[in-house]
N, C-alpha and C. Protein backbone atom coordinates (compact mmCIF):
# COMPACT_ATOMS: atom_id res chain seq x y z
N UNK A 1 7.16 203.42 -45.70
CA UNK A 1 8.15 203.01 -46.68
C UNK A 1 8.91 204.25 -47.13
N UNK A 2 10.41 204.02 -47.45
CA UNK A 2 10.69 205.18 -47.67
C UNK A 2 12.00 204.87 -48.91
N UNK A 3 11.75 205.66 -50.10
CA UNK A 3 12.38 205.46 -51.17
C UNK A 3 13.69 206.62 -51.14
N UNK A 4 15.14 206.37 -51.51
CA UNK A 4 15.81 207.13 -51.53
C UNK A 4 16.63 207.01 -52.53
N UNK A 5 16.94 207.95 -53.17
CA UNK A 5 17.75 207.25 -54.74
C UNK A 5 18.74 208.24 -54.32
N UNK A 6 20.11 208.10 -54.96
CA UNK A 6 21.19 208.70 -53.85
C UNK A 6 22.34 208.38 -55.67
N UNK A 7 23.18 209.23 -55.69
CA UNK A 7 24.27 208.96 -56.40
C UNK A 7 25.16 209.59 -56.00
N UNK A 8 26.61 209.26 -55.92
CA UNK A 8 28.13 209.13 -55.20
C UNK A 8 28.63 209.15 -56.17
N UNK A 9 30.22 209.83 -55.96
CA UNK A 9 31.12 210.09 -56.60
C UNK A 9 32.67 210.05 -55.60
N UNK A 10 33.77 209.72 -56.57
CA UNK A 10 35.05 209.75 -55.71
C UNK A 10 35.97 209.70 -56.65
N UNK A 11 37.09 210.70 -56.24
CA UNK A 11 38.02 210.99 -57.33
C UNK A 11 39.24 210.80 -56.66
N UNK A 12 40.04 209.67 -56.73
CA UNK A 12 41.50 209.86 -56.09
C UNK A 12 42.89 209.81 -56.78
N UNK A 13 43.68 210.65 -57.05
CA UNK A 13 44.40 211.74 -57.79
C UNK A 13 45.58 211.37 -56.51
N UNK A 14 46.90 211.37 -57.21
CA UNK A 14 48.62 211.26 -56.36
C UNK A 14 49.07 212.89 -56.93
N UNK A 15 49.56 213.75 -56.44
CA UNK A 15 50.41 214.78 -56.98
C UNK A 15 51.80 214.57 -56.18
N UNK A 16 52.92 215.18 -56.80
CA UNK A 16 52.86 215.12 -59.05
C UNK A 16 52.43 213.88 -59.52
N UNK A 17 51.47 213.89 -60.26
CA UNK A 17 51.70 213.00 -61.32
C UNK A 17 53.01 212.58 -62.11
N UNK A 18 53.32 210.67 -61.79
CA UNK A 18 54.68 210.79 -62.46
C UNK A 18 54.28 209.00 -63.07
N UNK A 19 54.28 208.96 -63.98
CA UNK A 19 53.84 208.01 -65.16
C UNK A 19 55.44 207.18 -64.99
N UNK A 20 56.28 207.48 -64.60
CA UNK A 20 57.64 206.32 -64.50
C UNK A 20 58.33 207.20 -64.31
N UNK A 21 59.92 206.53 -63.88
CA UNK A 21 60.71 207.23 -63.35
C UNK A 21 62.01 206.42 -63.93
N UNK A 22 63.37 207.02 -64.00
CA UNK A 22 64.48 206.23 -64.42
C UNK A 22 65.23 205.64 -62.95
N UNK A 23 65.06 204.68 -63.01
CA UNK A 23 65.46 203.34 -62.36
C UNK A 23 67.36 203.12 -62.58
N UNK A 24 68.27 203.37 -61.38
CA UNK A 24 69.38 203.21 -61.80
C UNK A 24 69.59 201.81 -62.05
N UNK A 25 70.78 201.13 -62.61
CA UNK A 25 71.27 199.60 -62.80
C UNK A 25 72.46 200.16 -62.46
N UNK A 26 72.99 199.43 -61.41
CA UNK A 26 74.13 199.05 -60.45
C UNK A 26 75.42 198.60 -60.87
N UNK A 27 76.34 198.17 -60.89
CA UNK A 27 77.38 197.25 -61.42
C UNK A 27 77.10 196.37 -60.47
N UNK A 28 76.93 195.29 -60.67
CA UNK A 28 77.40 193.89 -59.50
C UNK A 28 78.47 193.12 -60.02
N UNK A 29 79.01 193.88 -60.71
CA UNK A 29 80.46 192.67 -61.38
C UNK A 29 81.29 192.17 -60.18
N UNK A 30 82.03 190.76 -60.16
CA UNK A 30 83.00 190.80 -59.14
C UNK A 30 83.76 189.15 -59.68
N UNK A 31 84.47 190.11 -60.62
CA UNK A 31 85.36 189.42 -61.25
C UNK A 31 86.61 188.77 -60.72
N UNK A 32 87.04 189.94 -59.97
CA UNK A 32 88.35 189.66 -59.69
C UNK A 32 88.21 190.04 -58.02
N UNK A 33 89.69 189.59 -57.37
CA UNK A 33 89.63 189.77 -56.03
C UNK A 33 90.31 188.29 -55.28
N UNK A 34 89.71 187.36 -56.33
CA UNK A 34 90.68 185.98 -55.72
C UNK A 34 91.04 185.25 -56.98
N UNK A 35 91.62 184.07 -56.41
CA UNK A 35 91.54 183.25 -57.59
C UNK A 35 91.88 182.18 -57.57
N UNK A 36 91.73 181.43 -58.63
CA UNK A 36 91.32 179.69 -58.87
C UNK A 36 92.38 178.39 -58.14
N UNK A 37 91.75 177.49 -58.47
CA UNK A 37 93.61 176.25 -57.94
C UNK A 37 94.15 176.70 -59.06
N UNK A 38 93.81 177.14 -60.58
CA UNK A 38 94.96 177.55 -61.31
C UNK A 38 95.83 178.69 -61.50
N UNK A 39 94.94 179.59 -60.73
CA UNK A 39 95.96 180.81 -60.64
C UNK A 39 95.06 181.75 -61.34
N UNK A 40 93.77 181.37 -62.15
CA UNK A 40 92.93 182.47 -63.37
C UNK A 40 92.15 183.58 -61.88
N UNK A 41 92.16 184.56 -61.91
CA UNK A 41 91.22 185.16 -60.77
C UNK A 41 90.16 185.60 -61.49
N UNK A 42 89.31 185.39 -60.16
CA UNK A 42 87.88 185.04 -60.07
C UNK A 42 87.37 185.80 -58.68
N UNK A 43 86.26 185.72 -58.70
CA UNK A 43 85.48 186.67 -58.23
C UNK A 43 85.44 186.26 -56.39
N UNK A 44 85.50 187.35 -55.46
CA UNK A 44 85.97 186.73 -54.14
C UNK A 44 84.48 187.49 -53.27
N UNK A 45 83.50 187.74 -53.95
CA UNK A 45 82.40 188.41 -53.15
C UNK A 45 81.82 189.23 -52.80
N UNK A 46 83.12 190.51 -53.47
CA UNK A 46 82.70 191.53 -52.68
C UNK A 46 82.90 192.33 -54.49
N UNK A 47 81.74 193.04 -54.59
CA UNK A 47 81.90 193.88 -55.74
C UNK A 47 83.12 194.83 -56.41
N UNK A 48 82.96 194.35 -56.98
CA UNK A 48 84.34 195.63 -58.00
C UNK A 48 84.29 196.94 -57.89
N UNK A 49 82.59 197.47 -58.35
CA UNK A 49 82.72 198.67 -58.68
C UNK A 49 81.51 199.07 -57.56
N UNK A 50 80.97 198.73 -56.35
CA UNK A 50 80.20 198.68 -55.36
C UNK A 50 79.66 200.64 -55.65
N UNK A 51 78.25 200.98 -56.25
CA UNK A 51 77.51 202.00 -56.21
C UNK A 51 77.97 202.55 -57.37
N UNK A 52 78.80 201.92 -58.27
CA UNK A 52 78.52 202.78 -59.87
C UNK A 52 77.42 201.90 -60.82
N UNK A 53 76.80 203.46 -61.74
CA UNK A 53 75.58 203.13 -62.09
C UNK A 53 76.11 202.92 -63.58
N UNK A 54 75.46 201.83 -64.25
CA UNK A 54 75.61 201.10 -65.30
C UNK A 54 75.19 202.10 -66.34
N UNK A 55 73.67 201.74 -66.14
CA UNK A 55 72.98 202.71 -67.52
C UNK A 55 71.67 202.98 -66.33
N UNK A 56 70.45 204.16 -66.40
CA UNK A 56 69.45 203.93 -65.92
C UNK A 56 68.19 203.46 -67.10
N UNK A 57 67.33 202.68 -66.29
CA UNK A 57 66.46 202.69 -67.52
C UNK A 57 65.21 202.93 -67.14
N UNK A 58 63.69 202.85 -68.11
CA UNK A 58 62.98 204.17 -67.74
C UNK A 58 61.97 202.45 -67.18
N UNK A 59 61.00 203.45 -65.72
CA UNK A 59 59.94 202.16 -65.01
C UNK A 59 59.21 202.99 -64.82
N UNK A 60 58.03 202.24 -65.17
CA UNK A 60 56.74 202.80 -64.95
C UNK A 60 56.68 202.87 -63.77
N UNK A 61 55.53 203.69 -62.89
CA UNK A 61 55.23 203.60 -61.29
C UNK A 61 54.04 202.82 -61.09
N UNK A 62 53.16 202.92 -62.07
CA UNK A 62 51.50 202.48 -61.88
C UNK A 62 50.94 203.22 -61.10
N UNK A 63 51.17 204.63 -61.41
CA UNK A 63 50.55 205.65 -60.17
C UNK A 63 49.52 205.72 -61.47
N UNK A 64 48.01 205.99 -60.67
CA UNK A 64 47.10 206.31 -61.60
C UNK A 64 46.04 206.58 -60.61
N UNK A 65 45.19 207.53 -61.62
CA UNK A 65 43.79 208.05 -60.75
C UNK A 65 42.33 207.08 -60.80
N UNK A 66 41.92 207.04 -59.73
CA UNK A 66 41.17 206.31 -59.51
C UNK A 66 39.80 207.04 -59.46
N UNK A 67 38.83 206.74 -60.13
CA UNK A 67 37.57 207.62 -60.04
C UNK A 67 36.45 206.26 -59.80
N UNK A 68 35.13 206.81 -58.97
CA UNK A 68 34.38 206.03 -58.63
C UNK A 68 32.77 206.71 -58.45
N UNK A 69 31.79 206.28 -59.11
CA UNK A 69 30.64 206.21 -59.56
C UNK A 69 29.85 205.45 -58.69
N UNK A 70 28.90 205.59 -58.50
CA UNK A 70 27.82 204.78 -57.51
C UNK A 70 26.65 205.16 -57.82
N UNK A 71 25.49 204.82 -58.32
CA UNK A 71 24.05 205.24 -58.77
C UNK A 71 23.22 203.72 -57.88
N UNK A 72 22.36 204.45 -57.09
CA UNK A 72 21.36 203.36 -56.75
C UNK A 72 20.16 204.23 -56.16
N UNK A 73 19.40 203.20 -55.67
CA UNK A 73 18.31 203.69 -54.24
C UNK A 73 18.07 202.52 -53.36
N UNK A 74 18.06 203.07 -52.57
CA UNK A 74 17.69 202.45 -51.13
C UNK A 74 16.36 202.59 -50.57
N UNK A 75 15.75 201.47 -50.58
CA UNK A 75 13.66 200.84 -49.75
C UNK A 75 14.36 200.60 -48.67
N UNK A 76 13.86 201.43 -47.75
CA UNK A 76 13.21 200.67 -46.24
C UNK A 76 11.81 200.81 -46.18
N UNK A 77 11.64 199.66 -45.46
CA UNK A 77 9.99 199.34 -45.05
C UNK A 77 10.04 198.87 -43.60
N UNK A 78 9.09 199.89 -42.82
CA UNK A 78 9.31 199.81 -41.13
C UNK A 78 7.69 199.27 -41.03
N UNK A 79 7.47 198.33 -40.00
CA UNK A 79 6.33 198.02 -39.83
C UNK A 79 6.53 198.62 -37.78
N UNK A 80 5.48 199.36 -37.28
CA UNK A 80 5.43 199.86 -35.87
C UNK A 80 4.99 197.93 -35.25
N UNK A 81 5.83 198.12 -33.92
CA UNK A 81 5.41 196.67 -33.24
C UNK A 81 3.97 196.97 -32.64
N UNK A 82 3.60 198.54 -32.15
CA UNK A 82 2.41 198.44 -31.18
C UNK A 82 1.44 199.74 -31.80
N UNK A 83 1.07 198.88 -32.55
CA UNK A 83 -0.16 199.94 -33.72
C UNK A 83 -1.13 200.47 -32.56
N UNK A 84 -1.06 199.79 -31.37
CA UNK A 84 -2.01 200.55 -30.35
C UNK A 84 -2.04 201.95 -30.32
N UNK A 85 -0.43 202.17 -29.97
CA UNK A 85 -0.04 203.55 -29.95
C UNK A 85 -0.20 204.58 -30.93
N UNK A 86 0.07 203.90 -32.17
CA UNK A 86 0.16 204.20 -33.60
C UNK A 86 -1.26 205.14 -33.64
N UNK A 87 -2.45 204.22 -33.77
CA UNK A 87 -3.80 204.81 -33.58
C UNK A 87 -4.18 205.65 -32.83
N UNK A 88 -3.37 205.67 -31.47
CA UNK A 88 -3.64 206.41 -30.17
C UNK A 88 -3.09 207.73 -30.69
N UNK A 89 -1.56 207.76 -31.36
CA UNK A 89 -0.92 209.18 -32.04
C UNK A 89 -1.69 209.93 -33.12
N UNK A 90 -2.50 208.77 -33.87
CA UNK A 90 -3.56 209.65 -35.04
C UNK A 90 -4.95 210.05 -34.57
N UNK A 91 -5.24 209.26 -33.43
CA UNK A 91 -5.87 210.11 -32.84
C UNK A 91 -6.25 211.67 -31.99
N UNK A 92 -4.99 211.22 -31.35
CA UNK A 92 -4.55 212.31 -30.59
C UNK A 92 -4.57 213.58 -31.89
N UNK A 93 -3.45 213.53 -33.00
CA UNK A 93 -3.27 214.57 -34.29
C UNK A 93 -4.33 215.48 -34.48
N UNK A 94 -5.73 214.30 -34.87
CA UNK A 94 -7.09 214.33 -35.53
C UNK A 94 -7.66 215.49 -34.47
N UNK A 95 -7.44 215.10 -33.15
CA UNK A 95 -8.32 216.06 -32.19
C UNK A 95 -7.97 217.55 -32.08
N UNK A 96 -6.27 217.50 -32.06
CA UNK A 96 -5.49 218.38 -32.16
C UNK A 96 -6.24 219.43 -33.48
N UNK A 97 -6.07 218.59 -34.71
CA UNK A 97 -5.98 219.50 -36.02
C UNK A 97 -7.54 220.13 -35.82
N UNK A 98 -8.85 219.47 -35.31
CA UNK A 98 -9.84 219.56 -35.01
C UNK A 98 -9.99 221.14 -34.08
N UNK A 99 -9.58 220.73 -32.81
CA UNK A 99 -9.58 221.93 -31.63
C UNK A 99 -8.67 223.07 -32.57
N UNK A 100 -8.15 223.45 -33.06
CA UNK A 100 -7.59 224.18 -34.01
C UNK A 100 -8.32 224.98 -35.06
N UNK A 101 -8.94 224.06 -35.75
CA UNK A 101 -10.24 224.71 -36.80
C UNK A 101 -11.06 225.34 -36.15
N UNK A 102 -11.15 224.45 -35.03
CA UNK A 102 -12.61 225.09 -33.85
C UNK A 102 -11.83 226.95 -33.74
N UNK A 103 -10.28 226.76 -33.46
CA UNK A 103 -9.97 228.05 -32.64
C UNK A 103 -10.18 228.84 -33.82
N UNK A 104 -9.66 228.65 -34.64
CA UNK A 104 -10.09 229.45 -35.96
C UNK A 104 -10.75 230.12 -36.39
N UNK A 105 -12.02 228.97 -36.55
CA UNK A 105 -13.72 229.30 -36.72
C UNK A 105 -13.59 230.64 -35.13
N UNK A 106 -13.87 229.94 -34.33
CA UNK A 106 -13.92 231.35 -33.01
C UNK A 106 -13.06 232.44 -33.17
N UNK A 107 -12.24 232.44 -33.56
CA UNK A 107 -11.09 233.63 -34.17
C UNK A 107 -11.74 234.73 -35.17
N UNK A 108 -12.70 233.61 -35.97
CA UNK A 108 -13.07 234.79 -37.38
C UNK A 108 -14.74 235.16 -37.25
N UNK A 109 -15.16 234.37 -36.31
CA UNK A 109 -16.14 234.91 -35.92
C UNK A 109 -16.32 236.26 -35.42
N UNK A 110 -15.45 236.55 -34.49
CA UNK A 110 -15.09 237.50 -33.76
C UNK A 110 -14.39 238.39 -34.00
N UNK A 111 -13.69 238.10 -35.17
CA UNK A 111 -13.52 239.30 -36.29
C UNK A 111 -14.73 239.72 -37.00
N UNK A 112 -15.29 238.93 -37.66
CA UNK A 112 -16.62 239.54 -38.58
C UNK A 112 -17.39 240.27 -37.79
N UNK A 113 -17.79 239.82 -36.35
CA UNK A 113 -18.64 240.82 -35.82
C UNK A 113 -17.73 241.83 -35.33
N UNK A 114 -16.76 241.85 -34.81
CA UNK A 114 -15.71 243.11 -34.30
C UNK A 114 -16.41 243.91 -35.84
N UNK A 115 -16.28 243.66 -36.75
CA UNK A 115 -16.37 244.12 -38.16
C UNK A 115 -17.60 244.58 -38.48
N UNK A 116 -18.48 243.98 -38.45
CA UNK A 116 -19.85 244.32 -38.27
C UNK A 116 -20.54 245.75 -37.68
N UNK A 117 -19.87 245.17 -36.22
CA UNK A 117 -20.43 246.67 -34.82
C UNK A 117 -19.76 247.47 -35.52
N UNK A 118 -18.54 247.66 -35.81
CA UNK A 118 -17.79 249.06 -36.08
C UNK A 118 -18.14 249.58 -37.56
N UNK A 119 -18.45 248.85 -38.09
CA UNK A 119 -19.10 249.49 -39.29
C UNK A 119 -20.16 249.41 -39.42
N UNK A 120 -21.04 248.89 -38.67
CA UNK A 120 -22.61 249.51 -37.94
C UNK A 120 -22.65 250.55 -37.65
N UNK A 121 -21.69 250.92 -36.52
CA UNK A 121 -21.88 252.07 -35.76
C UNK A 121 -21.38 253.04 -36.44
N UNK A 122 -19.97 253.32 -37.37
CA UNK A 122 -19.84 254.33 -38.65
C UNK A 122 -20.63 254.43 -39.40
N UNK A 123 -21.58 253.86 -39.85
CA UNK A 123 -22.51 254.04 -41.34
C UNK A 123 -23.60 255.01 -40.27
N UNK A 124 -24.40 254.23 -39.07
CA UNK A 124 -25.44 255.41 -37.99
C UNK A 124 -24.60 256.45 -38.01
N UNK A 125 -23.10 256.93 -38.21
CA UNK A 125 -23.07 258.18 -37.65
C UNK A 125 -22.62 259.12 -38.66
N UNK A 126 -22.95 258.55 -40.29
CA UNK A 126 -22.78 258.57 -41.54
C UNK A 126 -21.39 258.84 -41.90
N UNK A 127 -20.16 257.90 -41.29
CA UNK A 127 -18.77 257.55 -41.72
C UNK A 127 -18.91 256.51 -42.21
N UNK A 128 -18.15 256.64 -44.14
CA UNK A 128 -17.43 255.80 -44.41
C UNK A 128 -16.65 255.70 -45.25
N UNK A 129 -15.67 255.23 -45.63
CA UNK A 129 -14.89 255.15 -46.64
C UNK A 129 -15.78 255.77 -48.29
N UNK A 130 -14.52 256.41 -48.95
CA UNK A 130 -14.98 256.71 -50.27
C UNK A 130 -14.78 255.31 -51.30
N UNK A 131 -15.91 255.58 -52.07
CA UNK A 131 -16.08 254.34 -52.85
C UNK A 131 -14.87 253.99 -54.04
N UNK A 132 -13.96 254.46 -53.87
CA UNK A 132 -13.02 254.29 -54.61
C UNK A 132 -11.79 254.08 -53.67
N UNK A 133 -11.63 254.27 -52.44
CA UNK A 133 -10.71 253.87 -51.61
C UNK A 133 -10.57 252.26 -51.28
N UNK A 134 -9.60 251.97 -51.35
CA UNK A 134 -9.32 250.27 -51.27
C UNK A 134 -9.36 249.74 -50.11
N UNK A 135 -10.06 250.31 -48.99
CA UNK A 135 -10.69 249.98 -48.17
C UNK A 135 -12.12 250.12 -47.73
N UNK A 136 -13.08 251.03 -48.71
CA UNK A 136 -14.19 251.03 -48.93
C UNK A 136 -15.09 249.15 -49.04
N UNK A 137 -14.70 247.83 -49.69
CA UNK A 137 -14.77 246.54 -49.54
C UNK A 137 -14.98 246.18 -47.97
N UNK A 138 -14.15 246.86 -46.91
CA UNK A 138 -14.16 246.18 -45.86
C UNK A 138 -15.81 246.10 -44.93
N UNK A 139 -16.76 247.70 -45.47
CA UNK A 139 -18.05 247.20 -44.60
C UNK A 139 -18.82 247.39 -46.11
N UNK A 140 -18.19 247.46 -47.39
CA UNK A 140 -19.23 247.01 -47.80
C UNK A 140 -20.62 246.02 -47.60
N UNK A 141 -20.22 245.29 -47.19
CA UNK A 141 -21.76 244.22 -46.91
C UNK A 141 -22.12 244.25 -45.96
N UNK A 142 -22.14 245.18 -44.88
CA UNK A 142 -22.88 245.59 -43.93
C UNK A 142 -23.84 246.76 -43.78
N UNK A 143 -25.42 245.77 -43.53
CA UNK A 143 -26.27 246.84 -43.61
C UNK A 143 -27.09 247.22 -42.73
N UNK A 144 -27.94 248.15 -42.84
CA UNK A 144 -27.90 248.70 -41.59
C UNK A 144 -29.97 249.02 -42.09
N UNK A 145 -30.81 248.00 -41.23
CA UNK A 145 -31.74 247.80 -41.55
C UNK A 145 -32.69 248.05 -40.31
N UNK A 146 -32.29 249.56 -39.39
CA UNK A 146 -32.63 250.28 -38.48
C UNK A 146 -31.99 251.29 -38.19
N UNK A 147 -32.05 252.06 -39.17
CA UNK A 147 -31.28 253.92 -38.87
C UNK A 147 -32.10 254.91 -37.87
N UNK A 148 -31.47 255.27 -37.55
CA UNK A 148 -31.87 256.12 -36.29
C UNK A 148 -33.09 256.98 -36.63
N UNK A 149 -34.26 256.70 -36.05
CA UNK A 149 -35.33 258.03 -35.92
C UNK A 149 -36.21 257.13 -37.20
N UNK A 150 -35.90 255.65 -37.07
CA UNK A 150 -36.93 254.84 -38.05
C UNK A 150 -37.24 253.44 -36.82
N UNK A 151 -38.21 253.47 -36.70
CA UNK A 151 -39.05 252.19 -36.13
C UNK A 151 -39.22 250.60 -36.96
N UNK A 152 -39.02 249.91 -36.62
CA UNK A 152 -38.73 248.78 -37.54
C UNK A 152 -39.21 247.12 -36.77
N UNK A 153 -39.76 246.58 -37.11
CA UNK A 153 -40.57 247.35 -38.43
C UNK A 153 -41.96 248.16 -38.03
N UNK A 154 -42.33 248.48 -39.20
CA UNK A 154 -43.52 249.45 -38.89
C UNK A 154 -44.29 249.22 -40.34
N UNK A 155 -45.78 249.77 -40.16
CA UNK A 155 -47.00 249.35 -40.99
C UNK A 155 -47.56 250.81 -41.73
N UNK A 156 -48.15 250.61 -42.66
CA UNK A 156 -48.81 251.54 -43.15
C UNK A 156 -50.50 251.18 -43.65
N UNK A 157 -51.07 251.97 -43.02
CA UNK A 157 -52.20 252.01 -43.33
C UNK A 157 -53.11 251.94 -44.90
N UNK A 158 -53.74 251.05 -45.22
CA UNK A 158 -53.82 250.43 -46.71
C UNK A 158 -55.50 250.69 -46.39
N UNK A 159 -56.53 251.71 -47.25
CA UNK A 159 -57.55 251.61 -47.12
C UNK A 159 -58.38 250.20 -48.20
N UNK A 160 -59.45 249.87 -47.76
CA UNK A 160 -59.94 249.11 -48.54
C UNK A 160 -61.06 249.16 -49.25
N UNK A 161 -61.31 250.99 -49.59
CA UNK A 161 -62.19 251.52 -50.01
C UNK A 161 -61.62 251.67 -51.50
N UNK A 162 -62.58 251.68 -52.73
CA UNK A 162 -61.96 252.17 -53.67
C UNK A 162 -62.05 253.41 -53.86
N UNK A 163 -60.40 253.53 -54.24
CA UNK A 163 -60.37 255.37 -54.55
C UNK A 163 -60.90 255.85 -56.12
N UNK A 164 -60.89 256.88 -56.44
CA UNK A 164 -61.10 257.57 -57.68
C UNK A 164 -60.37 257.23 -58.50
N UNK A 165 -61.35 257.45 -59.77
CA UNK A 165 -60.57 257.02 -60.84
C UNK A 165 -59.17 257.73 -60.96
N UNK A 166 -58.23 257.27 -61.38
CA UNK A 166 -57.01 258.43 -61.81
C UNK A 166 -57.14 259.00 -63.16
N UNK A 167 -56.94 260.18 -63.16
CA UNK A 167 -56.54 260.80 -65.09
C UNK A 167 -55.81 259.91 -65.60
N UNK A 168 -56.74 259.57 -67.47
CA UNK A 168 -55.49 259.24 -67.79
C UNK A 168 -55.25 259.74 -68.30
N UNK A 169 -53.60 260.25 -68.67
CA UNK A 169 -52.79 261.50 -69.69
C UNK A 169 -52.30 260.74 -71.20
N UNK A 170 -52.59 260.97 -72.08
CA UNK A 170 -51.63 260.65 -72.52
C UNK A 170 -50.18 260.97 -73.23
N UNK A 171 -49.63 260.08 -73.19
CA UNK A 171 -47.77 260.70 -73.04
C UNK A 171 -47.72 261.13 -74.37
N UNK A 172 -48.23 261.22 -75.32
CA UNK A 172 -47.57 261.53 -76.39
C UNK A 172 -47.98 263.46 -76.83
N UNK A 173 -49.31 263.85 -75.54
CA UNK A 173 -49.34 265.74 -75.77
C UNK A 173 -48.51 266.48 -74.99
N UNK A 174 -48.21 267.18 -75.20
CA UNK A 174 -47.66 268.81 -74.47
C UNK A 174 -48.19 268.91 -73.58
N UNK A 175 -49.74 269.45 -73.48
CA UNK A 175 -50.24 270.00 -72.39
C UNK A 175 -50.76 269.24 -71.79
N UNK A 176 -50.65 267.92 -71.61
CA UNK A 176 -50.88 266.62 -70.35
C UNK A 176 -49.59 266.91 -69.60
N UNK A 177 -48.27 267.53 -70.23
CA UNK A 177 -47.30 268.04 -68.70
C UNK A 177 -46.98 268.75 -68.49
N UNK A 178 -48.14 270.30 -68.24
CA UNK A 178 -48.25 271.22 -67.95
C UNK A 178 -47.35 272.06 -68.12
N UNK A 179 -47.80 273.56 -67.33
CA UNK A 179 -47.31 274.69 -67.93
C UNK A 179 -45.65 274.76 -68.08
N UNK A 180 -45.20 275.68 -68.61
CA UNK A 180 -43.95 275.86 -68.58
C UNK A 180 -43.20 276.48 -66.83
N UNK A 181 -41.98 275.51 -66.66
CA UNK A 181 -41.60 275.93 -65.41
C UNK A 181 -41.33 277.86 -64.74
N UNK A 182 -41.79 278.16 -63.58
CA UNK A 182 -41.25 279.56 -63.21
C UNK A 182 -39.59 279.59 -62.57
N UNK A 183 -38.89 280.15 -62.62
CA UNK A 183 -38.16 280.40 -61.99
C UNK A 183 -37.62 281.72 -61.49
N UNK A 184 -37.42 281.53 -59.66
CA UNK A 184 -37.16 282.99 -59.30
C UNK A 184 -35.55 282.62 -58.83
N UNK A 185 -35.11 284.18 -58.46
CA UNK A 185 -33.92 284.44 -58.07
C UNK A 185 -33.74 284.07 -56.72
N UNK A 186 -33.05 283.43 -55.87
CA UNK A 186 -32.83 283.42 -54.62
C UNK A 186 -32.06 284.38 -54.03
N UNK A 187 -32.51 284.47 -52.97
CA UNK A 187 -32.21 285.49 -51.93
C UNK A 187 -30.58 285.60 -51.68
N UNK A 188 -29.79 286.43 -51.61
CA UNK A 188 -28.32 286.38 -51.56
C UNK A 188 -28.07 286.08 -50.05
N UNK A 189 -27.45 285.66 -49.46
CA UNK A 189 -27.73 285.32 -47.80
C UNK A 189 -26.21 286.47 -47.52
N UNK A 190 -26.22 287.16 -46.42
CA UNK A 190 -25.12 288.42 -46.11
C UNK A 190 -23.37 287.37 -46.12
């Protein structure tokens, strides 16, 4: 269905504008020229004063502007004859928009790990962005849970003998944290 609301306009305008015009009046007199069984003359047909102007007087033209307005909307409603197809086209769309997400999903997969290895392999070779650089975010969350010259996983030996008692100190004397520190000079290197 499809709704369309639409408004029109039309303006039609004569130039010059001329509201009336003076209109000549003619003489048609035709008085004379023949005359009667009595002899009085009278008029024989043909004008007296043929193209002199009487008086003019003033005539409107009816020239005027015409303006025109139109406000509506227009419904059409289409029904398809072979919805077969119809279904067959939203199907077809659906698979389309589908195989698409799929390419996507495979697109960013393959970024994250492109992303991953390379900032795997910079952090093992201890490169990386400074933590204030606005690209420092990019391997943030990659970690690295086998650094070189560490075995993983690996065990430590836990005896199941009990050990000795430990000292207890307590924190609140002096000489439970021993002597005062030494300090020597280091060696000046050439």
């Amino acid at each position: 269905m499809n709704f369309t609301p639409y408004v029109t306009g039309a303006i039609a305008q004569q130039k010059p504008y001329e509201p009336s015009y003076m209109d000549p009046v003619y003489d048609i007199t035709d008085n004379i020229g023949a005359f009667d069984e009595n002899g009085n003359p009278m008029g024989d047909g043909i004008l007296d004063n043929p193209g002199a102007i009487l008086f003019r007087k003033e005539t409107r033209t009816g020239q005027k502007d015409n303006y025109n307005l139109g406000v509506g909307f227009s419904v059409t409603w289409s029904k398809p004859m072979d919805e077969n197809l119809q279904s067959l086209c939203k199907e077809a769309a659906a698979a389309q928009i589908e195989l698409n997400n799929q390419i996507i999903s495979s697109k960013r997969l393959e970024f994250e790990l492109a992303r991953l290895r390379n900032c795997g392999n910079l952090a093992k070779d201890g490169i990386q962005f400074h933590p204030r650089s606005p690209y420092y975010k990019i391997c943030a969350d990659v970690l690295i849970n086998n650094p070189p010259g560490h075995k993983h996983p690996h065990n430590h030996a836990i005896s199941s003998e009990p050990s000795a008692e430990p000292e207890s100190h307590s924190p609140g004397r002096a000489e439970h944290l021993g002597g005062p520190l030494q300090t020597q000079p280091l060696p000046l290197s050439p």
